[in-house]
N, C-alpha and C. Protein backbone atom coordinates (compact mmCIF):
# COMPACT_ATOMS: atom_id res chain seq x y z
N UNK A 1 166.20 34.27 -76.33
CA UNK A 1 165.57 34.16 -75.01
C UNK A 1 164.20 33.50 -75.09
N UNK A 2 163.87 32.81 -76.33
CA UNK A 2 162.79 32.18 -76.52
C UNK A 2 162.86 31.54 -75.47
N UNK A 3 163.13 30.20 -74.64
CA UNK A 3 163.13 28.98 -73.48
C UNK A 3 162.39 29.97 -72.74
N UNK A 4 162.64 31.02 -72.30
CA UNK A 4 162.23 31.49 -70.49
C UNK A 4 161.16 32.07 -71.08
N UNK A 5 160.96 32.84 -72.10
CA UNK A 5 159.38 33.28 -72.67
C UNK A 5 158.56 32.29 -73.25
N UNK A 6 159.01 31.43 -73.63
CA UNK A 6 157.92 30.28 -73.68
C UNK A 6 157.54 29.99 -71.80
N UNK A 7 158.29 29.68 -71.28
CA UNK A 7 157.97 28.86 -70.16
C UNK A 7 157.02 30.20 -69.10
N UNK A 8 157.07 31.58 -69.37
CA UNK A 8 156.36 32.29 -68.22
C UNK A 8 155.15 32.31 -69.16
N UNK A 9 154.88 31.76 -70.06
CA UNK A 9 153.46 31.86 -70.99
C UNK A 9 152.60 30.88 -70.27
N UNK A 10 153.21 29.87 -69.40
CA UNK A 10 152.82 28.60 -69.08
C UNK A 10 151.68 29.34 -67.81
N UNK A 11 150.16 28.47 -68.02
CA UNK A 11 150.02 28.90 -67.03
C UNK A 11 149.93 28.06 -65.33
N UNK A 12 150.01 28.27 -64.34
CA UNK A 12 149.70 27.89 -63.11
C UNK A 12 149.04 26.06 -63.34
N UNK A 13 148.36 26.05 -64.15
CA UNK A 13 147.31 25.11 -64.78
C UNK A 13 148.19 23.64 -65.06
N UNK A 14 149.49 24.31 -65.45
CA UNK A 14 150.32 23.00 -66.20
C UNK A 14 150.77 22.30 -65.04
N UNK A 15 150.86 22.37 -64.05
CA UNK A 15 151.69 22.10 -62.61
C UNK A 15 150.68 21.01 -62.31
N UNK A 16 149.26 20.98 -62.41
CA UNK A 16 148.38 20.17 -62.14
C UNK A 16 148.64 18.36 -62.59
N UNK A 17 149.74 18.80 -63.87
CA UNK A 17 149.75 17.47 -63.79
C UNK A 17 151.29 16.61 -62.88
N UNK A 18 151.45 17.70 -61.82
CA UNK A 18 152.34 17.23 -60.80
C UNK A 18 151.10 16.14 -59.71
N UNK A 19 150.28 16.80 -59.66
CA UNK A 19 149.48 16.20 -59.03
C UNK A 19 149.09 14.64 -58.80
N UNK A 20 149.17 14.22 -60.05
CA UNK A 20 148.83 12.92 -60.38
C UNK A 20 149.55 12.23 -61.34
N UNK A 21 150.90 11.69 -61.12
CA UNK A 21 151.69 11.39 -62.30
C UNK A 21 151.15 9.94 -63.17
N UNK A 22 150.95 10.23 -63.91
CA UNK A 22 149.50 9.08 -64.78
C UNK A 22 150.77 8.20 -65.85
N UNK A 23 151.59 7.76 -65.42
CA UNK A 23 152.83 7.10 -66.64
C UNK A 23 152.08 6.05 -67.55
N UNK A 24 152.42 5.74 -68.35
CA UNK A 24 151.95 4.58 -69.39
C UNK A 24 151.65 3.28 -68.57
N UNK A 25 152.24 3.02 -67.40
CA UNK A 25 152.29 1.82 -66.74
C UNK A 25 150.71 1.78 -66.16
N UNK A 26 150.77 2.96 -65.22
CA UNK A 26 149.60 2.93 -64.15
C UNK A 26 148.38 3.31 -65.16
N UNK A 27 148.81 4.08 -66.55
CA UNK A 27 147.35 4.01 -67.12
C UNK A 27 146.65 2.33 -67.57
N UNK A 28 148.09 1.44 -67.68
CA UNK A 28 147.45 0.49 -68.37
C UNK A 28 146.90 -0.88 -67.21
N UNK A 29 147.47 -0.54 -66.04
CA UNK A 29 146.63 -0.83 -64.75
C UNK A 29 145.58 -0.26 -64.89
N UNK A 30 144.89 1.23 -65.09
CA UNK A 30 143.84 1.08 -64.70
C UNK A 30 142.47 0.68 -65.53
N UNK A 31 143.52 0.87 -67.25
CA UNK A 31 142.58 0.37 -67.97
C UNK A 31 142.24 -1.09 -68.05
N UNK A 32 143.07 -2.07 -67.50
CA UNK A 32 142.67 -3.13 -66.82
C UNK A 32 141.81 -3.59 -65.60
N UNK A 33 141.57 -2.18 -65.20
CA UNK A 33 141.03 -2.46 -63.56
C UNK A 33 139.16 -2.05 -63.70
N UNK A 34 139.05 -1.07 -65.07
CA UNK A 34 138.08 -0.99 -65.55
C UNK A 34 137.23 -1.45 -66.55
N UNK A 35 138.12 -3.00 -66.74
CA UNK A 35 138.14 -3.74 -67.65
C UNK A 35 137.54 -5.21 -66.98
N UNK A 36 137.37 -4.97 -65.74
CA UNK A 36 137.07 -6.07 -64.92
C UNK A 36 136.50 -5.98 -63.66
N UNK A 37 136.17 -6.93 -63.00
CA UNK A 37 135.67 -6.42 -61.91
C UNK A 37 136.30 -5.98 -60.69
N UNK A 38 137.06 -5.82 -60.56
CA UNK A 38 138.04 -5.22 -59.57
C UNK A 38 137.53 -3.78 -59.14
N UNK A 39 136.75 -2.85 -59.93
CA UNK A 39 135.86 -1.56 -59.69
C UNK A 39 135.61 -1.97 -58.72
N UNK A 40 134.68 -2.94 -58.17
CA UNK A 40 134.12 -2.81 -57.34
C UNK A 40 135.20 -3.31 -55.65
N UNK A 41 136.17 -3.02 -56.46
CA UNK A 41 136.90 -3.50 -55.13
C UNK A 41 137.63 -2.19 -54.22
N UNK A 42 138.01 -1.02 -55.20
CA UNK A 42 138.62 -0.28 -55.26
C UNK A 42 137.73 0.88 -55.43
N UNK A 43 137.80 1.91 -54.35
CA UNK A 43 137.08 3.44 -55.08
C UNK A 43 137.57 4.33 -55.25
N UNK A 44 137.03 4.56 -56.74
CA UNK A 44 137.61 5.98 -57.39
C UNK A 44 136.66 7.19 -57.01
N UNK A 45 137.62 8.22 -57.16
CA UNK A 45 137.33 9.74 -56.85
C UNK A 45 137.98 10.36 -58.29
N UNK A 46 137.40 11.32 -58.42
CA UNK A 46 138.08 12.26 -59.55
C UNK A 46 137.96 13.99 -59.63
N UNK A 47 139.22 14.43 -60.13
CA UNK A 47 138.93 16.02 -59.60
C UNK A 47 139.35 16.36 -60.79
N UNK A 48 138.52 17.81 -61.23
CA UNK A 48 138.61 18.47 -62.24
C UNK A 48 139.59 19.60 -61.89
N UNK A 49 140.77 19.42 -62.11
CA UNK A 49 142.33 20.35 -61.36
C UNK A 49 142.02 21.87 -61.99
N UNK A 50 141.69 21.39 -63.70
CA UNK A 50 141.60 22.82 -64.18
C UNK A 50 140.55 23.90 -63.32
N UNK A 51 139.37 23.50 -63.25
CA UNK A 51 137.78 24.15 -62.45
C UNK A 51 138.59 24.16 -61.15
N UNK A 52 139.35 23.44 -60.40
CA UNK A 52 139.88 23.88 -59.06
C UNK A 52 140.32 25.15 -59.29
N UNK A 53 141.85 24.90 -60.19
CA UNK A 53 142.69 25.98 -60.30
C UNK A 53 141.62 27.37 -60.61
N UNK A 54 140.67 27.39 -61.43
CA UNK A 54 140.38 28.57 -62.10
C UNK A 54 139.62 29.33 -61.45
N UNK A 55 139.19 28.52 -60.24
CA UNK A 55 138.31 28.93 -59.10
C UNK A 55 138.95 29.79 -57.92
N UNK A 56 140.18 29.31 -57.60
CA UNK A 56 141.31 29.98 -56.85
C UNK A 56 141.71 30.62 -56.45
N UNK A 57 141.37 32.25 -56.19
CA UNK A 57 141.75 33.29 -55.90
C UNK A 57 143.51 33.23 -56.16
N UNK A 58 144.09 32.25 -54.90
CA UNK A 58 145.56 32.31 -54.79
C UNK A 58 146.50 32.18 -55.95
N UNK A 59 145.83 30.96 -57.13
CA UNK A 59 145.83 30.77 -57.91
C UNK A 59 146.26 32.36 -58.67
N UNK A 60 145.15 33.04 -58.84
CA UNK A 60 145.30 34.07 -59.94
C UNK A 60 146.31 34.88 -59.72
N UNK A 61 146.81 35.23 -57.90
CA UNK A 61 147.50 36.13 -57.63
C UNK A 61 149.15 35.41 -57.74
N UNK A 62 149.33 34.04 -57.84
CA UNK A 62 150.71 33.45 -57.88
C UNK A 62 150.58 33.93 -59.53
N UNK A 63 150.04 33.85 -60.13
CA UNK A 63 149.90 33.88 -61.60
C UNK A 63 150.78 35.46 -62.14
N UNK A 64 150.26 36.60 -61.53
CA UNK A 64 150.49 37.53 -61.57
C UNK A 64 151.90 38.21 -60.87
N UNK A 65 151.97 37.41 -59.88
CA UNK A 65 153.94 37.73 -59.43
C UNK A 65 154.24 37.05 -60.71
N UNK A 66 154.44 36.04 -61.09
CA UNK A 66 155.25 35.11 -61.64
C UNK A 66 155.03 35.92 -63.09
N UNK A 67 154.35 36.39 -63.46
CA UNK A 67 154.27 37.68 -64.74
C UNK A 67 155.27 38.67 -64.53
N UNK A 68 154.91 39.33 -63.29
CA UNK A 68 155.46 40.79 -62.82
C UNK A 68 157.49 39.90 -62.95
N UNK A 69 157.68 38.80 -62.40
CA UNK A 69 159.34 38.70 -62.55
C UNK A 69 159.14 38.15 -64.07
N UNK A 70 158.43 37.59 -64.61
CA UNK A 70 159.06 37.80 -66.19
C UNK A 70 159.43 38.55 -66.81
N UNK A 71 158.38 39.41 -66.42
CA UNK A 71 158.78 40.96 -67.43
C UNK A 71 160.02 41.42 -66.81
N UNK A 72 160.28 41.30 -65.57
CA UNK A 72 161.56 41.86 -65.52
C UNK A 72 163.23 41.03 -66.09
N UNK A 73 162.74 39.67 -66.26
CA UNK A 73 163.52 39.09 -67.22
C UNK A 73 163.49 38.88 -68.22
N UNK A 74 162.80 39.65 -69.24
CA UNK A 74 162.69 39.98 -70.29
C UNK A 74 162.83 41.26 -70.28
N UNK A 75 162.93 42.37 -69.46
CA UNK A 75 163.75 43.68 -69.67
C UNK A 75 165.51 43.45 -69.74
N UNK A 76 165.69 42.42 -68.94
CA UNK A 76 167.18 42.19 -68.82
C UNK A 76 167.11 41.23 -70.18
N UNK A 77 166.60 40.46 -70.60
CA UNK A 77 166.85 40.36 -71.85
C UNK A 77 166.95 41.14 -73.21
N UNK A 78 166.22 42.13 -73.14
CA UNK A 78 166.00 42.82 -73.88
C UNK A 78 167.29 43.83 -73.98
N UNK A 79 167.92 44.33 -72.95
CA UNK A 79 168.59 45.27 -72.96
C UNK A 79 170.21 44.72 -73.18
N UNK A 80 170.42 43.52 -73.03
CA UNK A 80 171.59 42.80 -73.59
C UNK A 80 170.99 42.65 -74.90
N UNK A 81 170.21 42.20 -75.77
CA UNK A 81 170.01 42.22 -76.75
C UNK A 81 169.94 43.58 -78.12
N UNK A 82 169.76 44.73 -77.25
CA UNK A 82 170.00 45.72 -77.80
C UNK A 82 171.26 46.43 -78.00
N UNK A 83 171.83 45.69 -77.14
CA UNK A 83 173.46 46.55 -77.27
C UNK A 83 173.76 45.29 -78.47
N UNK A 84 173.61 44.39 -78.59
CA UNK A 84 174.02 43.51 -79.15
C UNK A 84 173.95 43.87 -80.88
N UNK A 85 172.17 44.75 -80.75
CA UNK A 85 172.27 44.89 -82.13
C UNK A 85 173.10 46.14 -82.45
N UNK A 86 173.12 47.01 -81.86
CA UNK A 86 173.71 48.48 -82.14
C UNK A 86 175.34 48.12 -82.88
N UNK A 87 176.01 47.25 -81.68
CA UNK A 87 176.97 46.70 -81.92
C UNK A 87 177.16 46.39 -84.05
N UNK A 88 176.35 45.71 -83.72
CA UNK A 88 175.77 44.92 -85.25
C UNK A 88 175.51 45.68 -86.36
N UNK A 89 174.38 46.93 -86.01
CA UNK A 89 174.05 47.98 -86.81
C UNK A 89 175.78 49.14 -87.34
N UNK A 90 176.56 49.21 -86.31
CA UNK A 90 177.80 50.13 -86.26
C UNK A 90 178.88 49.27 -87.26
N UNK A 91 178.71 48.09 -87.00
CA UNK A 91 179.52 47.01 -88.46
C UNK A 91 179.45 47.07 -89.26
N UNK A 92 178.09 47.09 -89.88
CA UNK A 92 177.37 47.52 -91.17
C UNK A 92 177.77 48.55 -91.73
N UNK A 93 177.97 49.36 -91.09
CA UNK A 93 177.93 50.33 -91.68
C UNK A 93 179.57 50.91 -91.99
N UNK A 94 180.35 50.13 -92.05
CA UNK A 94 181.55 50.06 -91.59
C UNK A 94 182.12 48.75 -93.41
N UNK A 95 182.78 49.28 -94.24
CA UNK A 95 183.34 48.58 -95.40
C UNK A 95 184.55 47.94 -95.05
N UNK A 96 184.50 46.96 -94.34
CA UNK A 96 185.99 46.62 -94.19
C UNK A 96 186.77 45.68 -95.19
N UNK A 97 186.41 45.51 -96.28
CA UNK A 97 186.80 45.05 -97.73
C UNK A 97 188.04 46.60 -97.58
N UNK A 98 187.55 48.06 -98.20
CA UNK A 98 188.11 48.50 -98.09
C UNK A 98 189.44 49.75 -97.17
N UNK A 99 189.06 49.17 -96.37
CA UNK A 99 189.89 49.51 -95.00
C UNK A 99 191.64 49.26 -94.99
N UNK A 100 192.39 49.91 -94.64
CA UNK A 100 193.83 50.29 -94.73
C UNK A 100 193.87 48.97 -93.47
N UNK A 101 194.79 47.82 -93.99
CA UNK A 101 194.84 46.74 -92.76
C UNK A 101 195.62 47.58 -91.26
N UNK A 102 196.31 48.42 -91.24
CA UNK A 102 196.84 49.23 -90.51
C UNK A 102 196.28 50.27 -90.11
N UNK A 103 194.95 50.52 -90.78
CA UNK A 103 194.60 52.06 -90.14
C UNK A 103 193.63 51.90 -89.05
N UNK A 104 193.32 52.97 -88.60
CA UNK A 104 192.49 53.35 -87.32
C UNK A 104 190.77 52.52 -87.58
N UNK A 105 190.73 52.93 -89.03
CA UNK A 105 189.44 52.23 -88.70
C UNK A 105 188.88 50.65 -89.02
N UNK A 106 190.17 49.93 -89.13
CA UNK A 106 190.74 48.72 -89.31
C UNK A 106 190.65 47.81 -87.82
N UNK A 107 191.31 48.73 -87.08
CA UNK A 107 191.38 48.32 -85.63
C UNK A 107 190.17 48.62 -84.99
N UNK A 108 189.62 49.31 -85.08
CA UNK A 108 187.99 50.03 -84.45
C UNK A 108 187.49 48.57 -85.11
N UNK A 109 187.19 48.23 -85.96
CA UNK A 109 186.48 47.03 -86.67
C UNK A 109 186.49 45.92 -86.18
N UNK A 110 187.94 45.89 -85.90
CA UNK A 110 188.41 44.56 -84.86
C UNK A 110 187.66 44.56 -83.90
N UNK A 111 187.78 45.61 -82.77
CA UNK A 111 187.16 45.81 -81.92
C UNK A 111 185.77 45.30 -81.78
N UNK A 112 184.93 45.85 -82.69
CA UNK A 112 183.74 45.97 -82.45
C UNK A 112 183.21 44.24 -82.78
N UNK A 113 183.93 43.81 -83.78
CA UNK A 113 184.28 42.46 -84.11
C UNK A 113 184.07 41.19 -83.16
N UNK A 114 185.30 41.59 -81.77
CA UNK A 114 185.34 40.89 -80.58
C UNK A 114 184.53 41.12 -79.84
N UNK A 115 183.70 42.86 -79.41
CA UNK A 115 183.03 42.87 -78.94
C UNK A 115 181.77 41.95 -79.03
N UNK A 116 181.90 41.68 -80.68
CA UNK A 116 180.31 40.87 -80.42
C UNK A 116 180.28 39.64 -80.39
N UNK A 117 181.23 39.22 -80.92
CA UNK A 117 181.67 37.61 -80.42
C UNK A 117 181.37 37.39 -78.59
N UNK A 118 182.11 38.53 -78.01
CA UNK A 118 181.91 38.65 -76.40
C UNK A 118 180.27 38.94 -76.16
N UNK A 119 179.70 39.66 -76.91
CA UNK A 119 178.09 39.68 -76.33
C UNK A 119 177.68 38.41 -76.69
N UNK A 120 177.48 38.18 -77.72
CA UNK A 120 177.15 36.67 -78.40
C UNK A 120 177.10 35.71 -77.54
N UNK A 121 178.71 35.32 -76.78
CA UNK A 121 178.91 34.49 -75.67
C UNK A 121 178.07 34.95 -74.57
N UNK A 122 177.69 36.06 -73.93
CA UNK A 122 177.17 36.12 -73.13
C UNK A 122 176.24 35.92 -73.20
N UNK A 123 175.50 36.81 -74.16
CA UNK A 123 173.76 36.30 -74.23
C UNK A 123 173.36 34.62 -74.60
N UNK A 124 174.29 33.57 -74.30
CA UNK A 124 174.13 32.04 -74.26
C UNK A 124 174.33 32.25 -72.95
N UNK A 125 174.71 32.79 -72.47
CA UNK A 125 174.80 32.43 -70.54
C UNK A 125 173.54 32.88 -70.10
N UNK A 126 173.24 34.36 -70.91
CA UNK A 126 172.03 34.75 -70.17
C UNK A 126 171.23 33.82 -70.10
N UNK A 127 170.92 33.28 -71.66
CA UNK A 127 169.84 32.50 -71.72
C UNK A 127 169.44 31.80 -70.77
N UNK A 128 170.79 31.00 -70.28
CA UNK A 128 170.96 29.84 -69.31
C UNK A 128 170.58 30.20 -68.13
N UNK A 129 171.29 31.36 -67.66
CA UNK A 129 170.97 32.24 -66.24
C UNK A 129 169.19 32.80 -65.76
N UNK A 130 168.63 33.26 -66.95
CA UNK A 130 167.48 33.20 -67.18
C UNK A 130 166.07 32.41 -66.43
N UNK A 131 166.75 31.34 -67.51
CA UNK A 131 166.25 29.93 -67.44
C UNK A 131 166.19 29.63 -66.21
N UNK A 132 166.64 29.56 -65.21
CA UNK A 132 167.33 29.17 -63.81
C UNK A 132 166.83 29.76 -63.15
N UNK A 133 166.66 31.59 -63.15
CA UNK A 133 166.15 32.10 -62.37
C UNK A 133 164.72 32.13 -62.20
N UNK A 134 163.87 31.66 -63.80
CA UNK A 134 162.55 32.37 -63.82
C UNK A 134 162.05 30.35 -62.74
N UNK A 135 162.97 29.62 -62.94
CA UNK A 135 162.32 28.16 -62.75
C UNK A 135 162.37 28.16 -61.13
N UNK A 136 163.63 28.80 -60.69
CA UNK A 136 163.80 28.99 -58.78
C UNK A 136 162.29 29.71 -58.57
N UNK A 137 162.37 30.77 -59.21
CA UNK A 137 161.08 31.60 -58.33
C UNK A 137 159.92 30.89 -58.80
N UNK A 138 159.67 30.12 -60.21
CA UNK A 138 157.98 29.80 -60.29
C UNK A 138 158.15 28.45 -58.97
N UNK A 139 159.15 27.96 -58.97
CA UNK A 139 158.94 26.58 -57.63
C UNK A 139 158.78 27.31 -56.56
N UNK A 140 159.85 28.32 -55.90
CA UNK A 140 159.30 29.48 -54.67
C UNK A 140 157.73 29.85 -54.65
N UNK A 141 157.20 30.27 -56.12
CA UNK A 141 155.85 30.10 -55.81
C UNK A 141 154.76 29.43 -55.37
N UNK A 142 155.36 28.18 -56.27
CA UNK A 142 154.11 27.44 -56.46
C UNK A 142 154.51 26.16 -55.87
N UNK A 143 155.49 25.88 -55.15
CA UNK A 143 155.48 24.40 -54.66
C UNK A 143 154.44 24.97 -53.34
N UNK A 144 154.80 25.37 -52.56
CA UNK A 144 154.13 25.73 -51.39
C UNK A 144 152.19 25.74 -51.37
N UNK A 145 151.95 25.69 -52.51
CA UNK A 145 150.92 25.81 -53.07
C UNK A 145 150.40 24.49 -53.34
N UNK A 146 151.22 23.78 -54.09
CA UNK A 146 150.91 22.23 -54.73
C UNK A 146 150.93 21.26 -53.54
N UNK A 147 151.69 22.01 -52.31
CA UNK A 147 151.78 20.88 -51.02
C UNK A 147 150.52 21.13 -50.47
N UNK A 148 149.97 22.39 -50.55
CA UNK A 148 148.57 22.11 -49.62
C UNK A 148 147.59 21.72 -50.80
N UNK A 149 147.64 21.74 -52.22
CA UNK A 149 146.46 21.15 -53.08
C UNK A 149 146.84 18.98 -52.84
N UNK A 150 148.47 18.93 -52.53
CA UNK A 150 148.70 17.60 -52.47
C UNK A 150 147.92 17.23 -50.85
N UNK A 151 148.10 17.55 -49.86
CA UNK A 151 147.62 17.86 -48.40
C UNK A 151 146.14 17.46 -48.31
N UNK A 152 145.30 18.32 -49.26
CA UNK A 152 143.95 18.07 -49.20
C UNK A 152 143.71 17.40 -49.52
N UNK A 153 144.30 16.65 -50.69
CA UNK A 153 143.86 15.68 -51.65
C UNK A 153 144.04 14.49 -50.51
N UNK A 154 144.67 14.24 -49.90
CA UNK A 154 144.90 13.42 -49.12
C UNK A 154 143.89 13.26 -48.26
N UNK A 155 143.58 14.13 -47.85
CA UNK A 155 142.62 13.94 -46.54
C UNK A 155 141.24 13.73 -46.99
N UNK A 156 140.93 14.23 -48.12
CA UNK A 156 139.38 13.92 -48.79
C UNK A 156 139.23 13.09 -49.55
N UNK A 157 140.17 12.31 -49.86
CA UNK A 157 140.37 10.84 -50.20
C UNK A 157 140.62 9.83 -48.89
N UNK A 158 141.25 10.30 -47.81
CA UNK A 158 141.15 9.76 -46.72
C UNK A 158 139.28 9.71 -45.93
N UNK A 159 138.86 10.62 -46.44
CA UNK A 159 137.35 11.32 -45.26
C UNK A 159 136.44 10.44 -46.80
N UNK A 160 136.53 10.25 -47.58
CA UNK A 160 135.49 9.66 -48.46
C UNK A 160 135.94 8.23 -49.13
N UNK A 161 137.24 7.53 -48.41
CA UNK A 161 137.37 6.25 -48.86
C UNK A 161 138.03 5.53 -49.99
N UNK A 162 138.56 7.02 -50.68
CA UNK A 162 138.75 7.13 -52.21
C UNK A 162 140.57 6.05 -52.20
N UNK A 163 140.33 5.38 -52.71
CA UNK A 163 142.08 4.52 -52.95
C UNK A 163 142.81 5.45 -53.90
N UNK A 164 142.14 5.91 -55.20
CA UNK A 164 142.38 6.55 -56.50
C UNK A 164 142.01 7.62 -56.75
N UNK A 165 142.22 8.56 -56.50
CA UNK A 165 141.99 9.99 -57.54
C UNK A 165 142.73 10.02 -59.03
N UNK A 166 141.69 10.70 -59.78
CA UNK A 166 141.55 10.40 -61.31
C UNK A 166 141.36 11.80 -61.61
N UNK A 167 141.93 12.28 -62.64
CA UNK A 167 141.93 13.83 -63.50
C UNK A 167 141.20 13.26 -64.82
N UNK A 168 139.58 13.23 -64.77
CA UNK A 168 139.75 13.02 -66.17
C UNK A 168 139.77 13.81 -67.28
N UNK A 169 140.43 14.89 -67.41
CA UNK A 169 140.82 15.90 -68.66
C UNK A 169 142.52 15.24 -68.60
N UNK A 170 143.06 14.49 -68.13
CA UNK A 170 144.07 13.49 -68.80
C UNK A 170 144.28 12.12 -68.96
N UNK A 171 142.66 12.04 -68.49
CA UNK A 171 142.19 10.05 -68.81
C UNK A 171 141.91 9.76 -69.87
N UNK A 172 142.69 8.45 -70.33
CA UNK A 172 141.92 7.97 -71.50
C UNK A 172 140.50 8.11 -71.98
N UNK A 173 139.91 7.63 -73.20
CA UNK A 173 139.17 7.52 -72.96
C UNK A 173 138.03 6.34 -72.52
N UNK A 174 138.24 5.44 -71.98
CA UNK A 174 137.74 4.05 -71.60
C UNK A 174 137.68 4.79 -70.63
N UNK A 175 138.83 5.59 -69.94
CA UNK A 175 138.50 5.16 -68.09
C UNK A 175 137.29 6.66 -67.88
N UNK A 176 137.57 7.77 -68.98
CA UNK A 176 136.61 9.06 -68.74
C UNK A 176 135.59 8.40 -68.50
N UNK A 177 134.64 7.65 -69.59
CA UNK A 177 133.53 6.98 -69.68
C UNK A 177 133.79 5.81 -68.45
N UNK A 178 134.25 5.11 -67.91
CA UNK A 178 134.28 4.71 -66.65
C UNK A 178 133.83 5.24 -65.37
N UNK A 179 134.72 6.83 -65.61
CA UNK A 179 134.29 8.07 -64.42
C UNK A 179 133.33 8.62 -64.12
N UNK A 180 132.50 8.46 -65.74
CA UNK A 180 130.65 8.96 -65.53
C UNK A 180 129.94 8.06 -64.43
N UNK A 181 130.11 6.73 -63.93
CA UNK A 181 129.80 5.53 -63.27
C UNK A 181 129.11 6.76 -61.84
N UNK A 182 128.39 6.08 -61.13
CA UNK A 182 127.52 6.84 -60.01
C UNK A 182 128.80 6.47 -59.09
N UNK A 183 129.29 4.92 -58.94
CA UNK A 183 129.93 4.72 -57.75
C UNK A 183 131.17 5.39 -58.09
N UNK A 184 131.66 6.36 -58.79
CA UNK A 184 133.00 6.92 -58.91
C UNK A 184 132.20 8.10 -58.32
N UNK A 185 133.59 9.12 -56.98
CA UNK A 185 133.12 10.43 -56.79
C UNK A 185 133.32 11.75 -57.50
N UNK A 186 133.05 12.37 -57.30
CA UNK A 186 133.04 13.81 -58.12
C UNK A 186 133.81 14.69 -56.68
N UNK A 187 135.47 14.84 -56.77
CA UNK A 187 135.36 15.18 -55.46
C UNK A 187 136.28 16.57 -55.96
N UNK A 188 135.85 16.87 -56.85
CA UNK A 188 136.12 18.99 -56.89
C UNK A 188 135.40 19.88 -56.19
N UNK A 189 134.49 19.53 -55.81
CA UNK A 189 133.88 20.76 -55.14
C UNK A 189 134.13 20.66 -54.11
N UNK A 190 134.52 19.59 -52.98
CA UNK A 190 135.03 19.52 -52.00
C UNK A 190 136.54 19.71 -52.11
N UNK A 191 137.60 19.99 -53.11
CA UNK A 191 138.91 19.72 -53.30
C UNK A 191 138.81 21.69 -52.88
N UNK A 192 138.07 22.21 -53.94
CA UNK A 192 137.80 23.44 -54.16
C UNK A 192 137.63 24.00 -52.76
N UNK A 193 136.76 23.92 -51.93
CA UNK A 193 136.67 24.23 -50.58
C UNK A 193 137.35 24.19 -49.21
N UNK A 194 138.11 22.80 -49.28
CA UNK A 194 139.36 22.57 -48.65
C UNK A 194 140.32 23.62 -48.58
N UNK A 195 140.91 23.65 -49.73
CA UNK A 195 141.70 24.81 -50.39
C UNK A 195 141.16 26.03 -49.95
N UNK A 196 140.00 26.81 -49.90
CA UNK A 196 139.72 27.67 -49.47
C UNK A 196 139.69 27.82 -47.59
N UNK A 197 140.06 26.89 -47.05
CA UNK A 197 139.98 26.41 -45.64
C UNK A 197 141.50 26.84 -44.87
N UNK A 198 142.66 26.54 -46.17
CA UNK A 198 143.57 26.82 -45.41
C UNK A 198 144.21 28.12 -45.40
């Protein structure tokens, strides 16, 4: 059940880079665009997503459902996994080298045999089932969330002129040192406040 416990470790934080999908293409546009004079044609804005997020109130409390249903899918993991071992532990202990191919505890062996072949198979479904469920509810959480951080972003790039918003904790580094520039904005503290608006 490693996949779904790695992924509820994730925090709220990683979604940020839904925000701004930065592909190899558009980075190498912009490291061309800061490579020339075209800056001055175009204005950049840039927001620090992490200092948004960490600022957040809503933030902390989506954080904390999305804990509270892990743990409960990791109790349901856990408890298929324990029958699984008992199963396992009751084999062991069980010599079937010397066992009567006909006797009672020949067939009990079998049994317990198929049984775990049958948990085995299942706990690959769980996994899968898991997987599925913990990913429905973190989007139930958090898309609704990313539409009004996408929402604002819009409008305070609309209200300050901005063509480009820039994350630079995933900018190269040419364009970071670009972003220090006066005519680039600093527009987190207004991203931050927005967010607190709706």
């Amino acid at each position: 059940h490693t996949a779904y416990r790695r992924q509820r470790q994730m925090c709220i934080r990683d979604r940020t880079k839904t925000c701004l999908v930065m592909n190899k293409y558009l980075l190498l546009v912009l490291v061309l665009i800061f490579s020339t004079d075209l800056t001055a044609q175009i204005k950049f804005g840039y927001v620090d997503y992490v200092a948004v997020l960490e600022s957040n109130s809503e933030v902390a409390q989506l954080n904390e459902r999305l804990e509270k249903y892990a743990e409960a899918l990791r109790n349901e993991a856990d408890s298929l996994d324990n029958l699984f071992r008992s199963v396992v532990q009751e084999m062991q202990g069980m010599d079937a080298q010397s066992m009567n191919p006909n006797g009672p505890e020949r067939a009990k062996y079998e049994k317990l045999n198929v049984r775990l072949m049958i948990l085995e198979e299942n706990s690959e479904t769980q996994k899968r089932e898991l997987e599925q469920r913990y990913q429905q509810r973190r989007s139930q959480l958090l898309d609704p969330f990313f539409k009004k951080v996408s929402r604002a972003m819009d409008e305070i790039a609309l209200e300050n002129g901005v063509q480009v918003i820039l994350d630079p904790t995933s900018a190269p580094e040419k364009i970071k040192k670009a972003l220090e520039s006066e005519s680039v904005i600093d527009l987190t503290n207004q991203l931050t406040q927005r967010l607190l608006e709706y």
